[in-house]
Structure formats: C-alpha cells, structure tokens
PDB file of N, CA and C in Angstrom:
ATOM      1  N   UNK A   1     108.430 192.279  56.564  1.00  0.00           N
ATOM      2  CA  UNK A   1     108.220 192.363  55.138  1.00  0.00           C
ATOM      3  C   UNK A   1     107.047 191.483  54.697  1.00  0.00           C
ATOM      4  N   UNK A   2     106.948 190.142  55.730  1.00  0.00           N
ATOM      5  CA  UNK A   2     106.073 189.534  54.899  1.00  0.00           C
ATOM      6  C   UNK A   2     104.454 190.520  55.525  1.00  0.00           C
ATOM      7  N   UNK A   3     104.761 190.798  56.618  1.00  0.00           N
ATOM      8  CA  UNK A   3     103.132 191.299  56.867  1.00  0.00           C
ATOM      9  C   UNK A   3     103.048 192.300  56.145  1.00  0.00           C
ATOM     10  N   UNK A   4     103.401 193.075  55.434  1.00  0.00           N
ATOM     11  CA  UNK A   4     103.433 194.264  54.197  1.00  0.00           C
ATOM     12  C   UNK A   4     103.000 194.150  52.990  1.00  0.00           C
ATOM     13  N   UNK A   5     103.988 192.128  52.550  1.00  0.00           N
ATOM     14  CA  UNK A   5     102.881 191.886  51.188  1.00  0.00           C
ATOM     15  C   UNK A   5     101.820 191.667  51.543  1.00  0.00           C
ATOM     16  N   UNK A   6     101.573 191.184  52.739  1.00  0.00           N
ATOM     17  CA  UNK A   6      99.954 190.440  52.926  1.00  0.00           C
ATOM     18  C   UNK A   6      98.856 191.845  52.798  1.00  0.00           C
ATOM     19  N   UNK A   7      99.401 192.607  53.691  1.00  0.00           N
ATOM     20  CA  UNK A   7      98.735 194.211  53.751  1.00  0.00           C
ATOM     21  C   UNK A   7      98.682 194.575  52.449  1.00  0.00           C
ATOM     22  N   UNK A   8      99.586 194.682  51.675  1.00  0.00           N
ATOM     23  CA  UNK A   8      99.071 195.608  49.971  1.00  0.00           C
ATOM     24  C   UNK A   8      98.712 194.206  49.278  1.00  0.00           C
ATOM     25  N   UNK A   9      98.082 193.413  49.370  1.00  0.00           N
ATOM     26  CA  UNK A   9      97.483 192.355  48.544  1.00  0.00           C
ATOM     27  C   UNK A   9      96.151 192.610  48.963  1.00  0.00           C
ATOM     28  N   UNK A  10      95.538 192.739  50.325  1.00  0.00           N
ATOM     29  CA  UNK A  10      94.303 193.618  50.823  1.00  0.00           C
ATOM     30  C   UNK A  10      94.302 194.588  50.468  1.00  0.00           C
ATOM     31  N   UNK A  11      95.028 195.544  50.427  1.00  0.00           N
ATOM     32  CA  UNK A  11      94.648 196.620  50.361  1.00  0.00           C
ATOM     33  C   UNK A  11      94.412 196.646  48.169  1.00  0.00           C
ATOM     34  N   UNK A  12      94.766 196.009  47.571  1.00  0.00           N
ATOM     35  CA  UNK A  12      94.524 196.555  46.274  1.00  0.00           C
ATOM     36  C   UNK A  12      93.837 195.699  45.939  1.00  0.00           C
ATOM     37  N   UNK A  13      92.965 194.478  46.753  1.00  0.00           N
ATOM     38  CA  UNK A  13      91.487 193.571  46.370  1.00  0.00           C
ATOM     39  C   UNK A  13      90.265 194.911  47.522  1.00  0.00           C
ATOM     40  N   UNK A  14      90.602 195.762  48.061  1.00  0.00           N
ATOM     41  CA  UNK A  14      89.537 196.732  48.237  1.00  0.00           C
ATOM     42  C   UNK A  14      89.362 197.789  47.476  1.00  0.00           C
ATOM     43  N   UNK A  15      90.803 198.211  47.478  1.00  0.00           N
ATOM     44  CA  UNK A  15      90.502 199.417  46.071  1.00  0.00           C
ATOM     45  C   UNK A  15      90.158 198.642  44.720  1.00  0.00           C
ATOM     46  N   UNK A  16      90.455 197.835  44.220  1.00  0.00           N
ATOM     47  CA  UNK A  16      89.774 197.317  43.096  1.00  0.00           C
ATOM     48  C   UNK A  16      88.377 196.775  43.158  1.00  0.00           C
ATOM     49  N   UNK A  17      87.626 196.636  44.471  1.00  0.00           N
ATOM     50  CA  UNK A  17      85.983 196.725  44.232  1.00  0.00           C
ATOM     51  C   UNK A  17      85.833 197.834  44.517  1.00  0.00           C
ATOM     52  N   UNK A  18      86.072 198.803  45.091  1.00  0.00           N
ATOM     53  CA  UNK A  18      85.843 200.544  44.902  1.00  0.00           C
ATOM     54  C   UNK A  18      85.696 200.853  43.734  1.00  0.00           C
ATOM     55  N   UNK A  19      86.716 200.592  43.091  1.00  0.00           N
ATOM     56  CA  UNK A  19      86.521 201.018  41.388  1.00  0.00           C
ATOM     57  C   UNK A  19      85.532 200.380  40.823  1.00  0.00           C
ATOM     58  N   UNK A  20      86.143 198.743  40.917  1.00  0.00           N
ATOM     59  CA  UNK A  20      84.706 197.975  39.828  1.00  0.00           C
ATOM     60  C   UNK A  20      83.395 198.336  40.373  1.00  0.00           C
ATOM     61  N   UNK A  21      82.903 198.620  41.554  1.00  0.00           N
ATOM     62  CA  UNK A  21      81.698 199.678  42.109  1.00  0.00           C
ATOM     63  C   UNK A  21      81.236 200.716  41.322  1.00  0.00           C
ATOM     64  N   UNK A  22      82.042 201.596  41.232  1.00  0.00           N
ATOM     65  CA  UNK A  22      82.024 202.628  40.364  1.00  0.00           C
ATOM     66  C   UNK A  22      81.930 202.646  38.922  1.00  0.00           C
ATOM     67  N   UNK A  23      83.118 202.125  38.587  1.00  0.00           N
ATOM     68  CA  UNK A  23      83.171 201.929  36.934  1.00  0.00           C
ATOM     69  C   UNK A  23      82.381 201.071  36.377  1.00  0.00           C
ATOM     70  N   UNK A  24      81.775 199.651  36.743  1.00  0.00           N
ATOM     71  CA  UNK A  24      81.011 198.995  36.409  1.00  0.00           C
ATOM     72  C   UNK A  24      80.105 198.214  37.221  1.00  0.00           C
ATOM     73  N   UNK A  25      78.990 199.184  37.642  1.00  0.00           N
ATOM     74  CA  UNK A  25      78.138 198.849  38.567  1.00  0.00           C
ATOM     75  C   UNK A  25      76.992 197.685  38.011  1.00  0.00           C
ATOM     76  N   UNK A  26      77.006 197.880  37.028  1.00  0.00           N
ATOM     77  CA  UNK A  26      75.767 196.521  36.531  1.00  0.00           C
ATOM     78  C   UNK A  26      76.402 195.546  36.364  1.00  0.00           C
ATOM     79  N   UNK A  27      77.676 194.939  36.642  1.00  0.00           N
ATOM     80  CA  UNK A  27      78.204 193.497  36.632  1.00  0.00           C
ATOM     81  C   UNK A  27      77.879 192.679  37.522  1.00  0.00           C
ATOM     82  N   UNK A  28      77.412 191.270  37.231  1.00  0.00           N
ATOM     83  CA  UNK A  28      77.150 190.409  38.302  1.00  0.00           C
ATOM     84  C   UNK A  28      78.086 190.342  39.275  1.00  0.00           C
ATOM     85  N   UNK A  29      77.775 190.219  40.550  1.00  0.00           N
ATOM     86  CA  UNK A  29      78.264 190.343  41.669  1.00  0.00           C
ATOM     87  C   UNK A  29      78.599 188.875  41.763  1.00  0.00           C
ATOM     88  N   UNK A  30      78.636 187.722  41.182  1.00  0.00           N
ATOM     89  CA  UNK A  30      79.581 186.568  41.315  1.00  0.00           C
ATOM     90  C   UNK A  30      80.436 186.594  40.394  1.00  0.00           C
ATOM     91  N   UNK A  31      80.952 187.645  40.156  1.00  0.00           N
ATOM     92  CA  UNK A  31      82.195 188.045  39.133  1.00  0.00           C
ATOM     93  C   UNK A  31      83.582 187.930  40.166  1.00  0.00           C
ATOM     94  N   UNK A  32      82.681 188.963  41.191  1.00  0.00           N
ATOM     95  CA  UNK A  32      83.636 188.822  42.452  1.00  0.00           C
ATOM     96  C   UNK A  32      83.588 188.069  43.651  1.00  0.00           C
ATOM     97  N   UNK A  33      82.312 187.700  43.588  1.00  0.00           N
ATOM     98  CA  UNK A  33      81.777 187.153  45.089  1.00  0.00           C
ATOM     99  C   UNK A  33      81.471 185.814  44.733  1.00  0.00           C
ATOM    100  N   UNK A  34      81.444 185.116  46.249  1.00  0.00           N
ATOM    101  CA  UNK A  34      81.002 183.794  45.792  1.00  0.00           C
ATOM    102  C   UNK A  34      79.575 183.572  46.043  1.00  0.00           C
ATOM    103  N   UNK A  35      78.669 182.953  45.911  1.00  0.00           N
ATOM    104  CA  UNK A  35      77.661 182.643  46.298  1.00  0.00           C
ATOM    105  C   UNK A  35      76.982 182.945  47.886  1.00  0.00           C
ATOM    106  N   UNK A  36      77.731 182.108  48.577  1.00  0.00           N
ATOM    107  CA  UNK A  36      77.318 182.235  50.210  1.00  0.00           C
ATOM    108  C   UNK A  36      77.608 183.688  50.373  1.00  0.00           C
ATOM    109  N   UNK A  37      78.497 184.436  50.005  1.00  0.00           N
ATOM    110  CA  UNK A  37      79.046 185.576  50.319  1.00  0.00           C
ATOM    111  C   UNK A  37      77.724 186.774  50.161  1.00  0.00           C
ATOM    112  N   UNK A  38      77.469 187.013  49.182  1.00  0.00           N
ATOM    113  CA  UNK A  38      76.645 187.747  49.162  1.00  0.00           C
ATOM    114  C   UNK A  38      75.247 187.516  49.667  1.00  0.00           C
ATOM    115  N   UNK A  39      74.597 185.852  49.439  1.00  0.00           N
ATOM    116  CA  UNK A  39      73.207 185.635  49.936  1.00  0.00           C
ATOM    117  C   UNK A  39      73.503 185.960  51.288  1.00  0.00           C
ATOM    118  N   UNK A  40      74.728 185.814  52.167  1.00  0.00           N
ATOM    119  CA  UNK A  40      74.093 186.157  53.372  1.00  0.00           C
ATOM    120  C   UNK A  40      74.424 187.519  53.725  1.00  0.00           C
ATOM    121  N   UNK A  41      75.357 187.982  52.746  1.00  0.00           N
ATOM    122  CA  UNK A  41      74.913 190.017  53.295  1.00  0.00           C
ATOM    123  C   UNK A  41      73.544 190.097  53.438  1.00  0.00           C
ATOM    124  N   UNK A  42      72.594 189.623  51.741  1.00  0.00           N
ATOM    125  CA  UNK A  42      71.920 190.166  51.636  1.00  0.00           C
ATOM    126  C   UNK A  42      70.801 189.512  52.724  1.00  0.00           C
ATOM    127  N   UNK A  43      70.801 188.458  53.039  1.00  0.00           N
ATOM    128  CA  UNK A  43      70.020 188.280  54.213  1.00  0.00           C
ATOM    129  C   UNK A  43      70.188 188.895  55.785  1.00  0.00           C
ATOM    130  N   UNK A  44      71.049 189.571  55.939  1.00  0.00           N
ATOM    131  CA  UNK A  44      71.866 190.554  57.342  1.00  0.00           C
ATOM    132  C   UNK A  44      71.021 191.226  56.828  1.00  0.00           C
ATOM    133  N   UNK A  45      71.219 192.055  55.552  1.00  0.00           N
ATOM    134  CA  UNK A  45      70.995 193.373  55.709  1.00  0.00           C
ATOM    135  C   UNK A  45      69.490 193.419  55.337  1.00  0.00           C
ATOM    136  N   UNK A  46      69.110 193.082  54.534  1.00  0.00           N
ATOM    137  CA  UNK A  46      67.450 192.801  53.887  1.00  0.00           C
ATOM    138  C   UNK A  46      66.619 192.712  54.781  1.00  0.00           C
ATOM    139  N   UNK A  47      66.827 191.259  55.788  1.00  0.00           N
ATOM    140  CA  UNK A  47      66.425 190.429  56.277  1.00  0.00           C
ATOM    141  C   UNK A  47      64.738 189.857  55.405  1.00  0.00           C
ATOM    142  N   UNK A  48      65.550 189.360  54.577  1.00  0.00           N
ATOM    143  CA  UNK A  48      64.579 188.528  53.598  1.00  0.00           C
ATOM    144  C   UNK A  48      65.056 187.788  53.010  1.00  0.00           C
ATOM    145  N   UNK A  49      64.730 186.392  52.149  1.00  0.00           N
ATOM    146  CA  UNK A  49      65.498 185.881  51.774  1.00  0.00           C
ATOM    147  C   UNK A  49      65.666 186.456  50.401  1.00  0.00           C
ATOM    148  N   UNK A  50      67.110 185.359  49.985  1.00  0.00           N
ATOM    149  CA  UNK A  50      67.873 186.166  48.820  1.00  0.00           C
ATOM    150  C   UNK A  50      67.449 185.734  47.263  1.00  0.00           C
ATOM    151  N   UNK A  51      67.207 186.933  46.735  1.00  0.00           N
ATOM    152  CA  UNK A  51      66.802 186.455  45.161  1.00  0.00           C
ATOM    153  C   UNK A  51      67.804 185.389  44.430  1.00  0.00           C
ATOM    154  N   UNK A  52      67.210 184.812  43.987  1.00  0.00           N
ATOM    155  CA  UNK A  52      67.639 183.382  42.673  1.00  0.00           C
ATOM    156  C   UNK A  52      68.762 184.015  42.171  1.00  0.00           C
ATOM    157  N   UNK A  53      68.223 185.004  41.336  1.00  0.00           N
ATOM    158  CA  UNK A  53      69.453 185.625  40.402  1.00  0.00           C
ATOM    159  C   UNK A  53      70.296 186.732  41.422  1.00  0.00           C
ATOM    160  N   UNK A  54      71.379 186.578  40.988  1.00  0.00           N
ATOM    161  CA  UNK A  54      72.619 187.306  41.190  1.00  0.00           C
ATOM    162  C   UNK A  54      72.292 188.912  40.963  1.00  0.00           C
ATOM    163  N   UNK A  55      72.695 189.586  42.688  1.00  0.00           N
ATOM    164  CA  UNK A  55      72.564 191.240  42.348  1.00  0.00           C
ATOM    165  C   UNK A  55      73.482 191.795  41.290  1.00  0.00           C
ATOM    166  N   UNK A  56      73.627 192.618  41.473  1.00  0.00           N
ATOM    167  CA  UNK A  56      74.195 193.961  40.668  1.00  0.00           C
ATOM    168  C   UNK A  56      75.556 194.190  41.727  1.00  0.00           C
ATOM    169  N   UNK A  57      76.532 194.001  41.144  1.00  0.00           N
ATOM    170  CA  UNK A  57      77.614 194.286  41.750  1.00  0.00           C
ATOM    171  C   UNK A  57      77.828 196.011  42.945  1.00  0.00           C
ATOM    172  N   UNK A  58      77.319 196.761  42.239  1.00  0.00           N
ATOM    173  CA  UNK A  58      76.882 197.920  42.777  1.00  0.00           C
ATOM    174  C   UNK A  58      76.049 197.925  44.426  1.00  0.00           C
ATOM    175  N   UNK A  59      75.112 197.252  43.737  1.00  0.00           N
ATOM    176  CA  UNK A  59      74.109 196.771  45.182  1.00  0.00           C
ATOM    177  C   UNK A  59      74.995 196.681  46.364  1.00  0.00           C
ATOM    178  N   UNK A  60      75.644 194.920  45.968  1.00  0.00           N
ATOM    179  CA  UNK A  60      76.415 194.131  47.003  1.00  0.00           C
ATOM    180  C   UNK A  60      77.323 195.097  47.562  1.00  0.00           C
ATOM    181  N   UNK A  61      78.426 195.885  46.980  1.00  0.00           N
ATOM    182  CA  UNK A  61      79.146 196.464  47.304  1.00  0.00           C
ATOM    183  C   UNK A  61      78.505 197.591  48.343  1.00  0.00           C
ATOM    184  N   UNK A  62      77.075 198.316  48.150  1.00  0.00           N
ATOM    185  CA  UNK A  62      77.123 199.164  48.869  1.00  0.00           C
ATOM    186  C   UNK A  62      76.334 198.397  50.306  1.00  0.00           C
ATOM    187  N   UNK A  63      75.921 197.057  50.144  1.00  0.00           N
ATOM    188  CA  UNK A  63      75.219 196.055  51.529  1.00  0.00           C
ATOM    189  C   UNK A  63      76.646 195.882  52.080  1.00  0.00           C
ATOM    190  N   UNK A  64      77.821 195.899  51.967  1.00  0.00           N
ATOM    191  CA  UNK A  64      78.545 195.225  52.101  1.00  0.00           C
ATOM    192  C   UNK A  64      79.704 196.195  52.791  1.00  0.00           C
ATOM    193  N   UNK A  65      79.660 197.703  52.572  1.00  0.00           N
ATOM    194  CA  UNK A  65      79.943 198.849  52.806  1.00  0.00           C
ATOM    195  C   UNK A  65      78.827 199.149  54.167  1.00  0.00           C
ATOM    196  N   UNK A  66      77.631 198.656  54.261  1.00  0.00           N
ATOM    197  CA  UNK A  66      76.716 198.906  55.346  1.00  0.00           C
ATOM    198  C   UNK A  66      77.520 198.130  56.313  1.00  0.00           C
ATOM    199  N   UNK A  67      77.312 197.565  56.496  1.00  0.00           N
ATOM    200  CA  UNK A  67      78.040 196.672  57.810  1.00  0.00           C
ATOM    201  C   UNK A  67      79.561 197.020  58.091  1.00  0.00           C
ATOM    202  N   UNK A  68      80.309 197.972  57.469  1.00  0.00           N
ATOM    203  CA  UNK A  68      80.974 198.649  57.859  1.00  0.00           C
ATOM    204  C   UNK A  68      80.875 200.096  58.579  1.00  0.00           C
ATOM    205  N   UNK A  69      79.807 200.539  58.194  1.00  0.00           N
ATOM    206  CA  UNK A  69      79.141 201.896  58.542  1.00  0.00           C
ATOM    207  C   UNK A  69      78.954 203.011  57.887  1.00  0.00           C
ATOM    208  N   UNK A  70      79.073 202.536  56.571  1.00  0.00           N
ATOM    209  CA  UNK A  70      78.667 203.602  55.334  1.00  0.00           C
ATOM    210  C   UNK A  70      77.183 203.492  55.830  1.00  0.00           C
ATOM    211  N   UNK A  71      76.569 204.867  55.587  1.00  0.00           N
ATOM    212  CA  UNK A  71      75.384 205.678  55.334  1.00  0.00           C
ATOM    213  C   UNK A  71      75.024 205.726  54.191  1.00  0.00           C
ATOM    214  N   UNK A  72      74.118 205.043  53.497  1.00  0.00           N
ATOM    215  CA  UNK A  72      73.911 205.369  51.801  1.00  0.00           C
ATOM    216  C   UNK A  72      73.117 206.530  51.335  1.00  0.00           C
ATOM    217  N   UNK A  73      73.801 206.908  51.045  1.00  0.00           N
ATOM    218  CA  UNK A  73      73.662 208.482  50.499  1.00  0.00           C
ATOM    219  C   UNK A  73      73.357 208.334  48.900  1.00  0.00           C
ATOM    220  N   UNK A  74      72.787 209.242  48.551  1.00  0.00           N
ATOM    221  CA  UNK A  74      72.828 209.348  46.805  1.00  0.00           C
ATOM    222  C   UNK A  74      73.796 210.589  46.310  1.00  0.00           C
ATOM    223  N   UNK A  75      74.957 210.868  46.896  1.00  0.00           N
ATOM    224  CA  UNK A  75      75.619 212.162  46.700  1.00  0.00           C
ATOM    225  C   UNK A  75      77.130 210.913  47.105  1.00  0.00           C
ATOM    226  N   UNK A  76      77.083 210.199  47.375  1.00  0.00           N
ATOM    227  CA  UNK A  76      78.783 209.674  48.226  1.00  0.00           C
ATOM    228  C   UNK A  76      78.509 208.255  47.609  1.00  0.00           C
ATOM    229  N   UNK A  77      79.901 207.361  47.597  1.00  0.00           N
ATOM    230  CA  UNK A  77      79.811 205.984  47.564  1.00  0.00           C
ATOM    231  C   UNK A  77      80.928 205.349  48.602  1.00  0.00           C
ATOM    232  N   UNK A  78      80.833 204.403  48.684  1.00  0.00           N
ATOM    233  CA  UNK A  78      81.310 203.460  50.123  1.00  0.00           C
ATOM    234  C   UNK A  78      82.870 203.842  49.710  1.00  0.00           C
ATOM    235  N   UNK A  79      83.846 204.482  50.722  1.00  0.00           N
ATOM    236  CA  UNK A  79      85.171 204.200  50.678  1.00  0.00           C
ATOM    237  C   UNK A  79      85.780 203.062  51.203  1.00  0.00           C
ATOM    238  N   UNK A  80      86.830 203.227  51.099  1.00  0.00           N
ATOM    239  CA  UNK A  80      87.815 201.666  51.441  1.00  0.00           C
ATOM    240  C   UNK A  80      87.505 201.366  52.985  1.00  0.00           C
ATOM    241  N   UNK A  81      87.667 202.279  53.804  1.00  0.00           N
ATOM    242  CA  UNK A  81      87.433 202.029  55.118  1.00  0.00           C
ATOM    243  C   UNK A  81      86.523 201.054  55.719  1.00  0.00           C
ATOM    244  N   UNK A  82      85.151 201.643  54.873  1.00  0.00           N
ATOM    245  CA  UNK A  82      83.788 201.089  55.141  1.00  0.00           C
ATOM    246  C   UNK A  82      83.733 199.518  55.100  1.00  0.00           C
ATOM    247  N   UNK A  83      84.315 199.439  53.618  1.00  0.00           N
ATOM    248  CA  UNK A  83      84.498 198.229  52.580  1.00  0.00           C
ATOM    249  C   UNK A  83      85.282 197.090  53.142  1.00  0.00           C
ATOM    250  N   UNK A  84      86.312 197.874  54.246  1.00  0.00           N
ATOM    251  CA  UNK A  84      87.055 196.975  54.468  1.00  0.00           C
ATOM    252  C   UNK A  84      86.785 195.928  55.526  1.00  0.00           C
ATOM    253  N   UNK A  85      86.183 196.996  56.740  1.00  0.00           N
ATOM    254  CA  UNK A  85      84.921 196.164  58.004  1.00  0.00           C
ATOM    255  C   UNK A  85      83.953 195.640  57.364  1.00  0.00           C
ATOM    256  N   UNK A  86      83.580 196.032  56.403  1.00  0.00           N
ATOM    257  CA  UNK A  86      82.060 195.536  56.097  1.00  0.00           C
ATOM    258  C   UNK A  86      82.797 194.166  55.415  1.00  0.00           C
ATOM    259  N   UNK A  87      83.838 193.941  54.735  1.00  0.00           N
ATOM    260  CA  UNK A  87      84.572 192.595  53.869  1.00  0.00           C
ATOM    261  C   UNK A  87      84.608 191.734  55.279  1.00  0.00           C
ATOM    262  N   UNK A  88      85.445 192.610  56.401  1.00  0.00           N
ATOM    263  CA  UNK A  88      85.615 190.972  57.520  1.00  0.00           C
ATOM    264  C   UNK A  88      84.412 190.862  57.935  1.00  0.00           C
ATOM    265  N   UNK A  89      83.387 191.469  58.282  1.00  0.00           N
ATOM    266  CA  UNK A  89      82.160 190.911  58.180  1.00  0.00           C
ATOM    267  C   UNK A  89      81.597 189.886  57.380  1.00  0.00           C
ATOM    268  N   UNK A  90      81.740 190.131  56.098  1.00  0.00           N
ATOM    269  CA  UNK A  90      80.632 189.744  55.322  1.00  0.00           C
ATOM    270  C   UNK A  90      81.833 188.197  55.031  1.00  0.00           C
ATOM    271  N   UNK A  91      82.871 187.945  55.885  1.00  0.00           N
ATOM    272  CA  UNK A  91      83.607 186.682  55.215  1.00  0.00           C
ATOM    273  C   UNK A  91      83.101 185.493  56.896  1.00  0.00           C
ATOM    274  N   UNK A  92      82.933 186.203  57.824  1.00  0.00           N
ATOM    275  CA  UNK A  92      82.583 185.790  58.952  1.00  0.00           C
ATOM    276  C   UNK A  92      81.479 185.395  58.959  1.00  0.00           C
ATOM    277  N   UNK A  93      80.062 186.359  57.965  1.00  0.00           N
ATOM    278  CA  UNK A  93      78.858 185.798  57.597  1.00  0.00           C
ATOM    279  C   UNK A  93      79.093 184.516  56.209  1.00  0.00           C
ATOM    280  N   UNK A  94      79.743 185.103  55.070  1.00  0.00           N
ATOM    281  CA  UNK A  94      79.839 183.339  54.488  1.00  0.00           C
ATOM    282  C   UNK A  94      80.265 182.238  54.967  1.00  0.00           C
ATOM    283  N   UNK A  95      81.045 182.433  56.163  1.00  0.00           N
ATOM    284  CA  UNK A  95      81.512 180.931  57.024  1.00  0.00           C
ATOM    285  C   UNK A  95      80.786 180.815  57.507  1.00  0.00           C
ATOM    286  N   UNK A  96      79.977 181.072  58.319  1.00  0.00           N
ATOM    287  CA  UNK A  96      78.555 181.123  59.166  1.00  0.00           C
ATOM    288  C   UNK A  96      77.453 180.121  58.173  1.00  0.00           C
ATOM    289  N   UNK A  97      77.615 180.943  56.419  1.00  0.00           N
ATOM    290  CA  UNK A  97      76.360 180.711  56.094  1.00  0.00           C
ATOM    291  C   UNK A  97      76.607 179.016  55.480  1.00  0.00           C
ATOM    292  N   UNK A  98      77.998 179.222  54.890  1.00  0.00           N
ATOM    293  CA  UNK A  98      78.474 177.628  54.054  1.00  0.00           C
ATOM    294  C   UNK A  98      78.177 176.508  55.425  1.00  0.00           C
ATOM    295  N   UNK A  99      78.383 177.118  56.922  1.00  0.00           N
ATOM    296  CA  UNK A  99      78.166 175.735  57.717  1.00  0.00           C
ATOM    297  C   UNK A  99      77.202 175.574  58.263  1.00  0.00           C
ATOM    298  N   UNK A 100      76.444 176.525  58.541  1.00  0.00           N
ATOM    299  CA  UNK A 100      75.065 176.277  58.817  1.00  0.00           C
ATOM    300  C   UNK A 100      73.799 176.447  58.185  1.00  0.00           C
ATOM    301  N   UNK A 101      74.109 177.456  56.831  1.00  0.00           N
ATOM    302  CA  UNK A 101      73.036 177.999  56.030  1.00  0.00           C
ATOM    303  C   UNK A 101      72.492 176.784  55.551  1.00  0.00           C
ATOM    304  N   UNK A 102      71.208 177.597  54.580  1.00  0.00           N
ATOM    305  CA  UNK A 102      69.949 177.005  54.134  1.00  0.00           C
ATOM    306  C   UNK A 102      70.814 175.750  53.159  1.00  0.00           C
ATOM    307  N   UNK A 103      71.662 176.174  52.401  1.00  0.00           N
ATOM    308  CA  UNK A 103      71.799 175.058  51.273  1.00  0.00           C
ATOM    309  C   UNK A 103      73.169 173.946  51.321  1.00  0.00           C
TER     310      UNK A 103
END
C-alpha cells in the first residue's frame, strides 16, 4: 500500500506538468522547477550556457520530455511516459549541477 501512495503522488506531479504544459505554456518555469533543475536541462540539451531569465514553462517541459525520447514535433506534445524518464534524468542532472555546477 505504501508503494501505491508513493506511485500516484508521481504519477499526478507528471500529469499535472502535462497539463500546466498545455494549458499554460507562458508561465515561468520556476513556478515548478527549481533553479539548478532547469539550467542544467538546458545546458544537456542546448549545450550552451543558460539564459539569466527564466524559460517558458512550455520550453522546459518539452527539453525535459527530450531526454526521455520525445521527438518534437509541431503536431504532438510530450506524454507522461517521455516526461517521466526525462524527470529522473533531469533530477540526476540537478544533483550533478547543485554539487559541482558553475554557481
């Protein structure tokens, strides 16, 4: 039972950035994310460094869906699947980045 709550407590913090993806794609992406979290998607995936200001929630979500193995398409958007490899990724890159990164 307990590995079940732990499972639908994941599972409805992925479907709820699916949606906020969708439904409100121009929200700052440290609404949800923390700092390290996203500068170092966006340095994986860019490979450049990361702008000052805070992406577009939309963006992050679909860098973040890449490293799961979404294809960005302009017809499809990242499902849970994608979202969900691309999340243990991108939490393996903010531990990475908080202990060794730039700041």
């Amino acid at each position: 039972m307990n590995c079940v709550a732990v499972y639908s407590i994941i599972a409805w913090r992925i479907m709820y950035l699916c949606r906020l993806g969708r439904e409100c794609p121009d929200l700052d992406c440290e609404v949800v994310f923390e700092p390290s979290e996203w500068k170092s998607v966006y340095v994986i995936v860019k490979k450049k460094d990361p702008p000052s200001k805070p992406l577009r929630l939309n963006e992050i979500i679909h860098m973040i869906a890449s490293l799961g193995g979404y294809v960005n398409r302009k017809s499809t958007e990242p499902g849970t699947q994608t979202l969900w490899v691309g999340l243990q990724r991108t939490y393996d890159l903010s531990t990475a980045w908080e202990a060794f990164g730039p700041e």
